[in-house]
Protein backbone atom coordinates (compact mmCIF):
# COMPACT_ATOMS: atom_id res chain seq x y z
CA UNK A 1 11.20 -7.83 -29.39
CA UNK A 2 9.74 -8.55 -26.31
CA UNK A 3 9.79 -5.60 -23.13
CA UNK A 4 12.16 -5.50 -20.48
CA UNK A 5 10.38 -6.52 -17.69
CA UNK A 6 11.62 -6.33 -13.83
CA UNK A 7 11.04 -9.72 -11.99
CA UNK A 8 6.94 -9.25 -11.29
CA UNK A 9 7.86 -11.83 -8.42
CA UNK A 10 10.42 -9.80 -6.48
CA UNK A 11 9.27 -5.92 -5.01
CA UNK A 12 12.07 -3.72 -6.24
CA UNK A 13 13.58 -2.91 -3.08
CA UNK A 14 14.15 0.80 -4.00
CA UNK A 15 12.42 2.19 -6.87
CA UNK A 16 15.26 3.77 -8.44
CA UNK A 17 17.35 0.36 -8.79
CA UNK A 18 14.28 -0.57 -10.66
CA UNK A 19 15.05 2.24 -13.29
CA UNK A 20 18.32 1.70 -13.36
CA UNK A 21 17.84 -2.07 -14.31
CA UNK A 22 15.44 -0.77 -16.80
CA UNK A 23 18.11 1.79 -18.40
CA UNK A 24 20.91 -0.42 -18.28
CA UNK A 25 19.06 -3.09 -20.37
CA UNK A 26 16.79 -0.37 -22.74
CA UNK A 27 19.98 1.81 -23.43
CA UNK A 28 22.14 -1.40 -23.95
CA UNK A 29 21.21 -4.35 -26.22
CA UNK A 30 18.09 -4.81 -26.30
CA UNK A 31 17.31 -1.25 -26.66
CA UNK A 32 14.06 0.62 -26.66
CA UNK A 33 12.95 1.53 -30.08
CA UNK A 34 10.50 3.88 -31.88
CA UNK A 35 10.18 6.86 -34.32
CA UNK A 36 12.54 9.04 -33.24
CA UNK A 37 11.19 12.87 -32.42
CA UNK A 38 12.60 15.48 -30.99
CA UNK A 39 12.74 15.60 -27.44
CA UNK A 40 11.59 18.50 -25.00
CA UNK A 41 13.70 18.50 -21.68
CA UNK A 42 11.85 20.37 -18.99
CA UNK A 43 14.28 21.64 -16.05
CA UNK A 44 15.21 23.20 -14.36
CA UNK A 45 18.20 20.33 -13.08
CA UNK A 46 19.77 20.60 -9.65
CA UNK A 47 23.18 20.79 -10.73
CA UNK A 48 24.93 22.72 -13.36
CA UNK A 49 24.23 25.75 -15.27
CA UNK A 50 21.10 27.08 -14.53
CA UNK A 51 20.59 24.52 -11.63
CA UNK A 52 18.67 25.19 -8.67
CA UNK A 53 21.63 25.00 -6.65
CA UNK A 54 23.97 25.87 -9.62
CA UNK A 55 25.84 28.33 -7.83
CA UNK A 56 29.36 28.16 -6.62
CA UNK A 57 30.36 28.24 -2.91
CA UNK A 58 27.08 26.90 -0.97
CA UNK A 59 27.28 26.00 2.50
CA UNK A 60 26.98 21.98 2.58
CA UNK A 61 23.68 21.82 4.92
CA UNK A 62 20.33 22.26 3.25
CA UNK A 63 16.91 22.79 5.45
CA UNK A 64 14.02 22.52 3.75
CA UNK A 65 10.62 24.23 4.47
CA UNK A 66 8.54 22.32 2.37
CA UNK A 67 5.03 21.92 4.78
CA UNK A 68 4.66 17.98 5.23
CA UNK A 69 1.86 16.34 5.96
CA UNK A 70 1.75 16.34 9.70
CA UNK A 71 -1.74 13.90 9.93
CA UNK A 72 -3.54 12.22 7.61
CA UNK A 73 -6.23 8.89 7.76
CA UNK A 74 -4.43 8.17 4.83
CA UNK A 75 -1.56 7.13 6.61
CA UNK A 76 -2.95 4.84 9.12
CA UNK A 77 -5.11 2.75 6.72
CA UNK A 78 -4.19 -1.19 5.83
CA UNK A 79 -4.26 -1.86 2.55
CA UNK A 80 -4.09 -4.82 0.63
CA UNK A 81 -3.74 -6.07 -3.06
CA UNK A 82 -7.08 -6.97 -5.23
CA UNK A 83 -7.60 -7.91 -8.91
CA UNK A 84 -11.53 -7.62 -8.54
CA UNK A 85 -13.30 -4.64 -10.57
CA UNK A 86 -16.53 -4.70 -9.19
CA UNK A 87 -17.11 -6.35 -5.80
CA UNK A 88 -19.86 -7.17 -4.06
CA UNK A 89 -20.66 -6.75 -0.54
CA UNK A 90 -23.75 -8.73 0.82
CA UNK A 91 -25.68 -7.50 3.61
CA UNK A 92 -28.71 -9.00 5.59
CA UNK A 93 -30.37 -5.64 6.79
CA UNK A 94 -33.71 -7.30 8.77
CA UNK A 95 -36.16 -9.54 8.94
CA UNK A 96 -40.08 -9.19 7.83
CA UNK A 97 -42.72 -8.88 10.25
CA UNK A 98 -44.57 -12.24 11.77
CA UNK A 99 -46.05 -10.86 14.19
CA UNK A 100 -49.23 -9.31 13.00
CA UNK A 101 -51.32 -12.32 12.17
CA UNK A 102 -52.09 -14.94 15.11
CA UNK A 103 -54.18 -18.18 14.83
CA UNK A 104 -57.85 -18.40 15.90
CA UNK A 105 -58.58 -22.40 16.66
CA UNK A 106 -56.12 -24.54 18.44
CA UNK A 107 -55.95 -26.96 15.67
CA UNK A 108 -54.99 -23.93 12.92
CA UNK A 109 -51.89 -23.25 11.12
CA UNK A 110 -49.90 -20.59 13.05
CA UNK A 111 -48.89 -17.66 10.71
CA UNK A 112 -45.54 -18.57 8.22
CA UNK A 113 -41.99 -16.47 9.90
CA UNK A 114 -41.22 -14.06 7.59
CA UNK A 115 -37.74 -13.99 5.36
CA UNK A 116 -34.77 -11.72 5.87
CA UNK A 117 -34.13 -9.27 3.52
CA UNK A 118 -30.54 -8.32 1.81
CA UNK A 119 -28.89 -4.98 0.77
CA UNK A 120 -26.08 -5.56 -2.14
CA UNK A 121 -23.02 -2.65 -2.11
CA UNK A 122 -20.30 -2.35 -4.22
CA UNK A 123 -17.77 0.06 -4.90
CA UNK A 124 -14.66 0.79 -8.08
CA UNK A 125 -11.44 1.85 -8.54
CA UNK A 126 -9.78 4.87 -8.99
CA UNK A 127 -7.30 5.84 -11.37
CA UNK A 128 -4.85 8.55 -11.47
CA UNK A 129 -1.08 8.94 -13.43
CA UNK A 130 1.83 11.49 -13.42
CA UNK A 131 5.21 11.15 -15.66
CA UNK A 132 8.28 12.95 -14.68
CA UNK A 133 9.76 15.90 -16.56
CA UNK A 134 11.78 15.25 -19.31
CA UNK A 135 15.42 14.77 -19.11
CA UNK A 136 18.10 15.12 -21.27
CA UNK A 137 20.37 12.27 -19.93
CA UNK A 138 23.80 13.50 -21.00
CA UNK A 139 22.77 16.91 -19.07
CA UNK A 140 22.06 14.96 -15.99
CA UNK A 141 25.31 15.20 -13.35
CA UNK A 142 26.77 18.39 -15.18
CA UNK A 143 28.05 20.87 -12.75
CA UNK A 144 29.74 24.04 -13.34
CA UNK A 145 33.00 23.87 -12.48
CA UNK A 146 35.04 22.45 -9.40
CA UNK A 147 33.53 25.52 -7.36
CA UNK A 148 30.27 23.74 -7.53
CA UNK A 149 30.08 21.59 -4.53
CA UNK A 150 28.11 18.25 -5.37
CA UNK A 151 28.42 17.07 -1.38
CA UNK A 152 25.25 18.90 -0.25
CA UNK A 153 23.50 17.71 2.77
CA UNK A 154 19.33 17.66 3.63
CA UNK A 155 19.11 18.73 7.57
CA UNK A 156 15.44 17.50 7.80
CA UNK A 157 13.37 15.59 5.14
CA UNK A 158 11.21 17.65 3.01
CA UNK A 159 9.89 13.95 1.28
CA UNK A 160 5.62 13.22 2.74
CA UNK A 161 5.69 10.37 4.37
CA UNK A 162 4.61 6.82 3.29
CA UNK A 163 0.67 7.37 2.76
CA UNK A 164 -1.68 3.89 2.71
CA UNK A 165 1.68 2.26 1.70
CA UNK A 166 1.16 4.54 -1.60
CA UNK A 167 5.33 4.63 -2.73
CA UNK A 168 7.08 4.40 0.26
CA UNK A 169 10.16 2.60 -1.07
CA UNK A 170 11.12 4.96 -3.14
CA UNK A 171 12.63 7.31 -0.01
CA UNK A 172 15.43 4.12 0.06
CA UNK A 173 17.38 5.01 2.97
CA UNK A 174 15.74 7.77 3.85
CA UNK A 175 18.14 11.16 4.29
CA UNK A 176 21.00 9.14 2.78
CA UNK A 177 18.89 8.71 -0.24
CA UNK A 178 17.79 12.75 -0.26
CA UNK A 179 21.23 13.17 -0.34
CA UNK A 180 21.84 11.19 -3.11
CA UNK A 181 19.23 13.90 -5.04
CA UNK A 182 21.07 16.00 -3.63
CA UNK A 183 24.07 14.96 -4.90
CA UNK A 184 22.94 15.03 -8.63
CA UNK A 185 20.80 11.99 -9.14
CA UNK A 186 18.63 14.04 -11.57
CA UNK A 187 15.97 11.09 -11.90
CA UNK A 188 15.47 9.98 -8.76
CA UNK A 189 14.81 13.74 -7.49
CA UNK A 190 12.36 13.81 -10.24
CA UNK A 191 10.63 10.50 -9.08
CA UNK A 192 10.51 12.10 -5.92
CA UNK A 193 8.08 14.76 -7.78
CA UNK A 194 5.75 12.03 -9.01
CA UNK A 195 5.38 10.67 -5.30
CA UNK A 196 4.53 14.38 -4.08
CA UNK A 197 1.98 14.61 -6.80
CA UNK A 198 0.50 11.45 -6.18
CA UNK A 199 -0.11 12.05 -2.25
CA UNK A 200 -1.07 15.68 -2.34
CA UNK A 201 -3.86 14.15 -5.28
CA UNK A 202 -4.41 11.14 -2.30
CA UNK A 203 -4.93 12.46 0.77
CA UNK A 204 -7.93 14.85 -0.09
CA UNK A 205 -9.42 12.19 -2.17
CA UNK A 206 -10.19 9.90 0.65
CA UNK A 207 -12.41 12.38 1.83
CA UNK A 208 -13.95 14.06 -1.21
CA UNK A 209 -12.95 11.07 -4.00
CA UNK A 210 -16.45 10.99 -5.79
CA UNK A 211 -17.00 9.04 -9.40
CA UNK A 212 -19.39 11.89 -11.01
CA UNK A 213 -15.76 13.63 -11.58
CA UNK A 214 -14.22 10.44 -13.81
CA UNK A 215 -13.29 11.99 -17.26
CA UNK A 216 -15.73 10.41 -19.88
CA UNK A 217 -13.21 8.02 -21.68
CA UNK A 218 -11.95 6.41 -18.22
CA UNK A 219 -8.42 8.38 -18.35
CA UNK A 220 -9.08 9.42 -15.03
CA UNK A 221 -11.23 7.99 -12.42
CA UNK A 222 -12.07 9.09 -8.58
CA UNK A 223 -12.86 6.40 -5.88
CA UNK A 224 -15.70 7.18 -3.37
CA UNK A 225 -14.63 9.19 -0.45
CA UNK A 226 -15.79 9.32 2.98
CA UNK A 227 -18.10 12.04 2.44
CA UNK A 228 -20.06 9.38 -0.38
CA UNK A 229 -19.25 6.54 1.85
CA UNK A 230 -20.82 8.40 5.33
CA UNK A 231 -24.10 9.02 4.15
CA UNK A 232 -27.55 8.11 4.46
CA UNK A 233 -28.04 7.36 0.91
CA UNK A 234 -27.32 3.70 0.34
CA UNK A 235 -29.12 1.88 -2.26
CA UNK A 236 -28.94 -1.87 -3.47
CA UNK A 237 -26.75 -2.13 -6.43
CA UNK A 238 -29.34 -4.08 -8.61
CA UNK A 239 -33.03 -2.83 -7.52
CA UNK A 240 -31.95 0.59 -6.71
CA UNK A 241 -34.00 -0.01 -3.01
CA UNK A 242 -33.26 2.43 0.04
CA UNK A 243 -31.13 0.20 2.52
CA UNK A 244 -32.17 2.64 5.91
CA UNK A 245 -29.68 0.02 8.07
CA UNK A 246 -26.76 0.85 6.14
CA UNK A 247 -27.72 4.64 6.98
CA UNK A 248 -24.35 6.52 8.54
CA UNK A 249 -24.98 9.21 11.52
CA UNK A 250 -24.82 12.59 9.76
CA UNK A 251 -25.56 15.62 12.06
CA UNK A 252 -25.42 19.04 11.09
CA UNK A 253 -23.57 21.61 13.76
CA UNK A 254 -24.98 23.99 11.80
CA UNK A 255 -21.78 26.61 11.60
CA UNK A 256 -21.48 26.60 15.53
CA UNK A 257 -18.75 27.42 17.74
CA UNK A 258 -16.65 24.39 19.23
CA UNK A 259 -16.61 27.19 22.52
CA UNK A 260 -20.78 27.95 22.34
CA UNK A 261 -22.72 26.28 25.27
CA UNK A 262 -25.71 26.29 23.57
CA UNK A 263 -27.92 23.19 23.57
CA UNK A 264 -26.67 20.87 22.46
CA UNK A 265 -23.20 21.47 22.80
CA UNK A 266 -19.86 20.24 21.25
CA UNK A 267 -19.52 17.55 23.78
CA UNK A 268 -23.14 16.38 24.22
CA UNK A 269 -23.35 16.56 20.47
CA UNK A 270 -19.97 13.82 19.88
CA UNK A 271 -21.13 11.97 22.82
CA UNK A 272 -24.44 11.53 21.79
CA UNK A 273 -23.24 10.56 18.30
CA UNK A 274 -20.62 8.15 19.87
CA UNK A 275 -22.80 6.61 22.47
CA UNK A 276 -25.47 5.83 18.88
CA UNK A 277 -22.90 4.53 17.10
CA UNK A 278 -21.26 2.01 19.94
CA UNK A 279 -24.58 0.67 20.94
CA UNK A 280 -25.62 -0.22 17.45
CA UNK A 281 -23.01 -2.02 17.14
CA UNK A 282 -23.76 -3.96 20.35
CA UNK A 283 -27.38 -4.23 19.43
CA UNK A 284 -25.82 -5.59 15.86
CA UNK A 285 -23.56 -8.12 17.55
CA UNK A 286 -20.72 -6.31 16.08
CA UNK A 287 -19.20 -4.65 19.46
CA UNK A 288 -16.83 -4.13 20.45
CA UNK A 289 -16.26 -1.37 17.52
CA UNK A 290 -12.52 0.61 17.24
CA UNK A 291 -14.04 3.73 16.39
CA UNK A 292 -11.64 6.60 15.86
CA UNK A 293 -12.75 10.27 15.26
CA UNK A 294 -11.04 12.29 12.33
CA UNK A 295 -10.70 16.22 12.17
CA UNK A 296 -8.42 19.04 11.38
CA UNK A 297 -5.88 19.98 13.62
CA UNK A 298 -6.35 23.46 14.41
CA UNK A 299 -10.18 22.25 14.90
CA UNK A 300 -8.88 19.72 17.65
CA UNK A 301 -6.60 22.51 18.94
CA UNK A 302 -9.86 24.70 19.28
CA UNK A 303 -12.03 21.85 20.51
CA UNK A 304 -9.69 20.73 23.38
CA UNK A 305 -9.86 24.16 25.03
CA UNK A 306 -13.38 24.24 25.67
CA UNK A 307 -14.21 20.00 26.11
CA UNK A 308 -12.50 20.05 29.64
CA UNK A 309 -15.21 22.74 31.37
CA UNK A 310 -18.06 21.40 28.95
CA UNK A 311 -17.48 17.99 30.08
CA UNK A 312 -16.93 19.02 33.21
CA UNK A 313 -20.30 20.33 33.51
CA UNK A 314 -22.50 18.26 31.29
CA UNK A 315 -25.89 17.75 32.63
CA UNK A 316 -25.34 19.99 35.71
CA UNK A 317 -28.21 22.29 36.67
CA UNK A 318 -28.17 25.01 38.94
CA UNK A 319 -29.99 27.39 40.96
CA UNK A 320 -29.70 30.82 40.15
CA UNK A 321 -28.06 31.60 43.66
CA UNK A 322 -25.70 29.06 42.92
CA UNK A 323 -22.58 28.97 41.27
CA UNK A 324 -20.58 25.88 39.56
CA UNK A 325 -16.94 25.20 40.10
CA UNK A 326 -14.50 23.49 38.30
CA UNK A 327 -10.79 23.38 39.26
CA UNK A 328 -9.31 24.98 36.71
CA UNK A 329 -5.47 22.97 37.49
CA UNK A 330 -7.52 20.25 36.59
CA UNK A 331 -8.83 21.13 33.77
CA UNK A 332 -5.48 22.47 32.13
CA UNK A 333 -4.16 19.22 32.98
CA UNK A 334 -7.13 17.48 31.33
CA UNK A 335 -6.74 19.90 28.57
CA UNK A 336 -3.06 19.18 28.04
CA UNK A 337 -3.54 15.03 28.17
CA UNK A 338 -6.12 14.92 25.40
CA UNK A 339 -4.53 17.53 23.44
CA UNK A 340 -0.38 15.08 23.95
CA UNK A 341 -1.93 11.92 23.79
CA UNK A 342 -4.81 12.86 20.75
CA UNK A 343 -8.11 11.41 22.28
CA UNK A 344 -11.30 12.74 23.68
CA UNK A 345 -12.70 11.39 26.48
CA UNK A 346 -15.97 10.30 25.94
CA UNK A 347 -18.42 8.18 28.39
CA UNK A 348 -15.20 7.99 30.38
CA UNK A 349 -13.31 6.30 27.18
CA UNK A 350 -10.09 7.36 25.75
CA UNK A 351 -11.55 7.88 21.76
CA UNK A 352 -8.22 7.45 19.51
CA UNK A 353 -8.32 11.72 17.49
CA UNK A 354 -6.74 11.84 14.15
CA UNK A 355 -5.25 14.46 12.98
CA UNK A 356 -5.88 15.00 9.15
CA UNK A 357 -4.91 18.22 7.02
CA UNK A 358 -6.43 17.13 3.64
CA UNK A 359 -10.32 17.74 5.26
CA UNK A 360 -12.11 20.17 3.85
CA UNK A 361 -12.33 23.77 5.17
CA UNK A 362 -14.44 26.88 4.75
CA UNK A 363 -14.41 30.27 5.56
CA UNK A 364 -16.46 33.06 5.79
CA UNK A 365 -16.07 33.80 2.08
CA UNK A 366 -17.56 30.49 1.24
CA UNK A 367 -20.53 31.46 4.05
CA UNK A 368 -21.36 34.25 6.03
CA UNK A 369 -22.66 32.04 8.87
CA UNK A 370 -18.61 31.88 9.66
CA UNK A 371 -17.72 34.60 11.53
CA UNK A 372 -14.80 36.83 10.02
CA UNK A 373 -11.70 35.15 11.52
CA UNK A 374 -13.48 31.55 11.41
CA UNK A 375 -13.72 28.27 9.90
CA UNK A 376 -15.67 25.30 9.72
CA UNK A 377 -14.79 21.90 8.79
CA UNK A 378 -16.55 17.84 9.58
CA UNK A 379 -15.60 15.92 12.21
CA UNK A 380 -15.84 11.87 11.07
CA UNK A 381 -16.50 8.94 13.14
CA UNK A 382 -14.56 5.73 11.34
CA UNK A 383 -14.99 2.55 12.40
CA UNK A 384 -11.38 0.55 11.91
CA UNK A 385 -12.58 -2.91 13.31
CA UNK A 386 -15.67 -4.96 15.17
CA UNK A 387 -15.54 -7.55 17.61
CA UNK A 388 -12.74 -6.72 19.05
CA UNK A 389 -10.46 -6.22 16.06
CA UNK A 390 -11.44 -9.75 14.60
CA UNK A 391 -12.88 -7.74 11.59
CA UNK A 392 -11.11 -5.10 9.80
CA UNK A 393 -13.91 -2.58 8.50
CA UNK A 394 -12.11 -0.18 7.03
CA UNK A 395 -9.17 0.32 4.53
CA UNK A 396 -7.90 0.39 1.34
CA UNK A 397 -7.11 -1.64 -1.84
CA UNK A 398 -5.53 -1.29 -5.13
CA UNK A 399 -5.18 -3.03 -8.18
CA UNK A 400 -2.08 -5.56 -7.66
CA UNK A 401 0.07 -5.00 -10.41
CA UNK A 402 2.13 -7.85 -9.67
CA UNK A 403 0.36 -10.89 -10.98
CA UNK A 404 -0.51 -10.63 -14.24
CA UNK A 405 0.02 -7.20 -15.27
CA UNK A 406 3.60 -7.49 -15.94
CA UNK A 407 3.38 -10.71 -17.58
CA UNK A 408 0.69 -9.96 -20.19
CA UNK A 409 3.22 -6.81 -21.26
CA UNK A 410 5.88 -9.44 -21.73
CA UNK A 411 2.97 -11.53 -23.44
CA UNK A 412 1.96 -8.79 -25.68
CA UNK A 413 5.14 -7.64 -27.20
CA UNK A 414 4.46 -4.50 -26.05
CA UNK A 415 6.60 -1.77 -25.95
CA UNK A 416 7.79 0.23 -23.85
CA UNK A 417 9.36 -1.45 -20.37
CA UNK A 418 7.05 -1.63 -17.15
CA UNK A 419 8.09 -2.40 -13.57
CA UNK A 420 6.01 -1.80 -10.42
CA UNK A 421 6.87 -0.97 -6.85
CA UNK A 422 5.12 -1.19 -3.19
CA UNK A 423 4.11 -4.12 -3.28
CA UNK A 424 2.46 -3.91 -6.53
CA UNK A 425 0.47 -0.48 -5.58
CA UNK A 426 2.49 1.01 -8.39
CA UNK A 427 2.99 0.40 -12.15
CA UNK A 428 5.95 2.50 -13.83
CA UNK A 429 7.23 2.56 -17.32
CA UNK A 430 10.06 4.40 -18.98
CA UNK A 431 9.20 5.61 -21.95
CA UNK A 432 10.92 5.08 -25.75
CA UNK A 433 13.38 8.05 -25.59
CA UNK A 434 12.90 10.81 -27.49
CA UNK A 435 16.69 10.86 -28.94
CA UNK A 436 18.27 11.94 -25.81
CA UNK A 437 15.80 12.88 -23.43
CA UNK A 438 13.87 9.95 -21.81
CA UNK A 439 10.56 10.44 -19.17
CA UNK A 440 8.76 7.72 -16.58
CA UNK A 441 5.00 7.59 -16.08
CA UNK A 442 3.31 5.96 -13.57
CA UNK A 443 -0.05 4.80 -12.67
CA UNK A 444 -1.94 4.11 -9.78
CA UNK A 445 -5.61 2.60 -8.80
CA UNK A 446 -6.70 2.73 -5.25
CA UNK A 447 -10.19 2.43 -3.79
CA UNK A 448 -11.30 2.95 -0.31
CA UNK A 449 -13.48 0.31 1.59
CA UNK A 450 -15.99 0.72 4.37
CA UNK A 451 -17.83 -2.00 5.44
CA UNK A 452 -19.92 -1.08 8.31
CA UNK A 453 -20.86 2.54 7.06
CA UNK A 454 -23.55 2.06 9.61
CA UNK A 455 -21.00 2.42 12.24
CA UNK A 456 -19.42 5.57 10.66
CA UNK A 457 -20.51 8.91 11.75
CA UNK A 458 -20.14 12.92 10.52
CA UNK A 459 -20.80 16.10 12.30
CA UNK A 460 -20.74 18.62 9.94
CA UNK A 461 -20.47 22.57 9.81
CA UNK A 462 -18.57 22.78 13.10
CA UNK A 463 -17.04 26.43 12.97
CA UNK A 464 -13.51 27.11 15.30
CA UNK A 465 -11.99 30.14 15.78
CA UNK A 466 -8.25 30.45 16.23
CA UNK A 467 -6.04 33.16 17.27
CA UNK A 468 -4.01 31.89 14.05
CA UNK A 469 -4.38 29.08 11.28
CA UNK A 470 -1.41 26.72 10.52
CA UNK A 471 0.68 26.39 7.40
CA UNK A 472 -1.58 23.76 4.87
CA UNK A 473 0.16 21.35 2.74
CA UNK A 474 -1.69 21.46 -0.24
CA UNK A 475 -1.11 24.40 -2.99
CA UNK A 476 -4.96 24.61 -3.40
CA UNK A 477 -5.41 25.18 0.52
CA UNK A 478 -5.39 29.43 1.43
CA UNK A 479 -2.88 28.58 3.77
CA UNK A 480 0.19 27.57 1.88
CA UNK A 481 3.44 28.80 1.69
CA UNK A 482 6.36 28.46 -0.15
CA UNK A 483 8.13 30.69 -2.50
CA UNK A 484 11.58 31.06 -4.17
CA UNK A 485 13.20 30.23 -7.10
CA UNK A 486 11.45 27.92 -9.93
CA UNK A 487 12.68 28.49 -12.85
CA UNK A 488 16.68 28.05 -12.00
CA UNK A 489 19.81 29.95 -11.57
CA UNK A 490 21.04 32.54 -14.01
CA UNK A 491 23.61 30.93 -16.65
CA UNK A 492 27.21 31.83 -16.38
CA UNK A 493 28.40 34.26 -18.80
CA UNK A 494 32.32 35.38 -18.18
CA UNK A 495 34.53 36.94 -20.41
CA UNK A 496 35.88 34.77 -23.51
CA UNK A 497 36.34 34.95 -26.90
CA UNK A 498 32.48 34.73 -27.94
CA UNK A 499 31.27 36.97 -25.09
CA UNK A 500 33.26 40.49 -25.58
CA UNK A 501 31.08 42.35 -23.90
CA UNK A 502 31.86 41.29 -20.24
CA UNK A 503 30.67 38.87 -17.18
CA UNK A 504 26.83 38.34 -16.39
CA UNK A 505 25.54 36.83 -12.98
CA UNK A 506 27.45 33.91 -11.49
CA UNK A 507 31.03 34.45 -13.96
């Protein structure tokens, strides 16, 4: 019996009409089989007893807390589709000398021109995979009683957004289709899970993503970050032979204040780095370069406070009888422009800031050259295009699920069922049930591409101090909140024939 196998030709244009196809036809006729085992339904539900909003009488509007991430690289990066394992990027990195040999007689050979030489890079997937918790279908859309109000309503959306188009269909119609969770869809709430899991594993990754961590029988595999990518350790694939031209701009701030004026200071320290970076890529005919810088938030906050009066003031010197002056309306307006509009002006450019909360960040208990109240995190020059935007430099791929993927399951025989979704960034599969209780697991392989690391920059060790640090999204950050109940509402217990001995919470 063959799978059931959406349409690999046609993106499912919400992911939970997908699994719906996919129930109606493995609950139907051509049903999904296996050994049947008992099945393990992990709650708690939304609705019904022991729900998390199992209790009679709620007010219809829900807000939601749930920290979002508010920046992220992630979410400004093209991607595209690729079926290719192990690419290879070609590089001409210089030419040989010809110049230190010169001919003696008139009628002598002059000396041979030298060949260029090449620099081969490559790069690999990653791989990563969640499964929802398991459900017990026929619990799915219980509710207590009619005092249970199933009509509950999401005020603001505690869904991430779309990262590196990484799931963004499955949000549907957006608060209409929170709603709908809201409302007792069971499976698409727990879908909803998977996506959260799969972005809050993302968005640090792009940074730190490094393939030493892949689990030894390929279950799980990291792509290289930017920290791997940024380096100056680039080496040709085959030979194993330094490639110094390929060589990113990595400074060291060396755990100093954003606010210090020591020499050299935040802004003569970026500028320089900026101004190295822009004409390489003149002197490499690759200008004009989009180069973007990428940092915290509360680092940016920090920084923006003291670039105005540093910039200001760059290069001026002084008698000691003399005093410098800076028009401090100005400067709050200057201030208050980079910090609205998310640049840094550099050279007299506008340099595009993002904002990214999945960037590392230390604290004094990770070094005592951060002063108690501090932090320090890397500030990342990214190229996005050259020559003017003819290029695209930087961005992601994934394995395309689309083209043959689904086919070859069809192929094969195989059970159980498979569809994908995002354009193929996604490959799901719902699972033989386990007598009543069924589960979907999904899959994932991204990589991240730079192809001018040359061009890329990082200034690392730069220490801020704020009066007081943001909420993080991530659970593994020291700054994240959330709280309340996980484990669901107390089960009704009122008087009745089996259950003498009186009401319990929520009768």
């Amino acid at each position: 019996m063959k799978p059931n196998v959406i349409d690999g030709t046609v993106d499912p244009a919400q992911i939970t009409q997908a699994l719906i196809e996919i129930l109606s036809k493995g609950l139907g006729g051509e049903n999904i089989q296996k050994t049947q085992t008992a099945g393990n339904p992990i709650g708690p539900y939304i609705h019904g007893p022991g729900g998390l909003f199992g209790i009679r009488g709620l007010s219809q509007d829900v807000i939601s807390t749930h920290t979002q991430f508010t920046g992220s690289l992630g979410e400004l990066l093209p991607i595209q589709g690729s079926r290719d394992t192990n690419p290879l990027f070609p590089y001409i990195t210089g030419y040989l000398r010809s110049d230190q040999q010169e001919k003696n007689l008139v009628c002598d050979d002059p000396p041979e021109a030298n060949h260029f030489k090449t620099c081969i890079q490559t790069t690999q997937f990653g791989r990563k995979e969640f499964k929802t918790r398991q459900a017990e279908i026929n619990r799915i859309g219980q509710r207590l009683n009619r005092g249970e109000f199933m009509d509950l309503r999401i005020v603001n959306s505690p869904l991430v957004p779309q990262m590196a188009g990484l799931m963004g269909n499955i949000y549907g119609n957006g608060l209409s289709q929170q709603n709908q969770i809201l409302a007792g869809r069971e499976m698409v709430a727990r879908l909803v899970e998977v996506v959260v899991a799969f972005q809050r594993w993302f968005c640090p990754h792009i940074f730190t993503g490094n393939p030493s961590n892949n689990s030894a029988g390929g279950g799980y595999k990291e792509f290289p970050g930017l920290d791997l990518l940024i380096s100056t350790t680039k080496v040709d694939v085959e030979t194993g032979t330094s490639c110094p031209s390929l060589y990113s701009d990595i400074k060291d701030f060396n755990y100093q204040n954003v606010s210090s004026n020591a020499d050299p200071n935040i802004v003569r320290t970026l500028t320089t780095m900026y101004r190295i970076l822009t004409r390489k890529a003149v002197q490499q005919g690759m200008a004009p370069v989009d180069l973007r810088i990428v940092m915290r938030e509360p680092l940016f906050y920090e920084l923006t406070r003291a670039w105005p009066c540093q910039y200001n003031t760059d290069g001026c010197a002084v008698g000691q009888s003399n005093t410098q002056e800076v028009n401090m309306n100005d400067a709050v307006r200057f201030r208050d422009d980079l910090r609205n509009n998310r640049y840094l002006l550099i050279d007299g450019r506008k340099v595009p800031v993002i904002l990214d909360d999945c960037i590392m960040e230390e604290t004094t208990s990770d070094n005592d050259a951060i002063p108690l109240g501090g932090f320090s995190s890397d500030i990342y020059f990214v190229p996005f295009s050259i020559m003017g935007g003819s290029y695209r430099t930087l961005y992601m791929e994934y394995y395309d699920y689309r083209n043959d993927v689904l086919p070859a399951a069809g192929d094969a025989h195989a059970l159980p069922t498979f569809f994908w979704s995002d354009n193929g960034v996604a490959l799901w599969s719902l699972k033989a049930p386990d007598n009543w209780c069924i589960e979907v697991i999904s899959k994932i392989e991204p990589r991240l591409i730079l192809r001018t690391p040359q061009l890329a920059g990082r200034l690392q060790n730069v220490v801020y101090i704020p009066l007081q640090h943001t909420d993080d999204p991530l659970p593994s950050q020291d700054y994240h909140v959330n709280g309340g109940v996980t484990t669901g509402r107390p089960f009704p217990s009122p008087f009745s024939e089996w259950n003498l001995g009186g009401p319990g919470v929520g009768a």
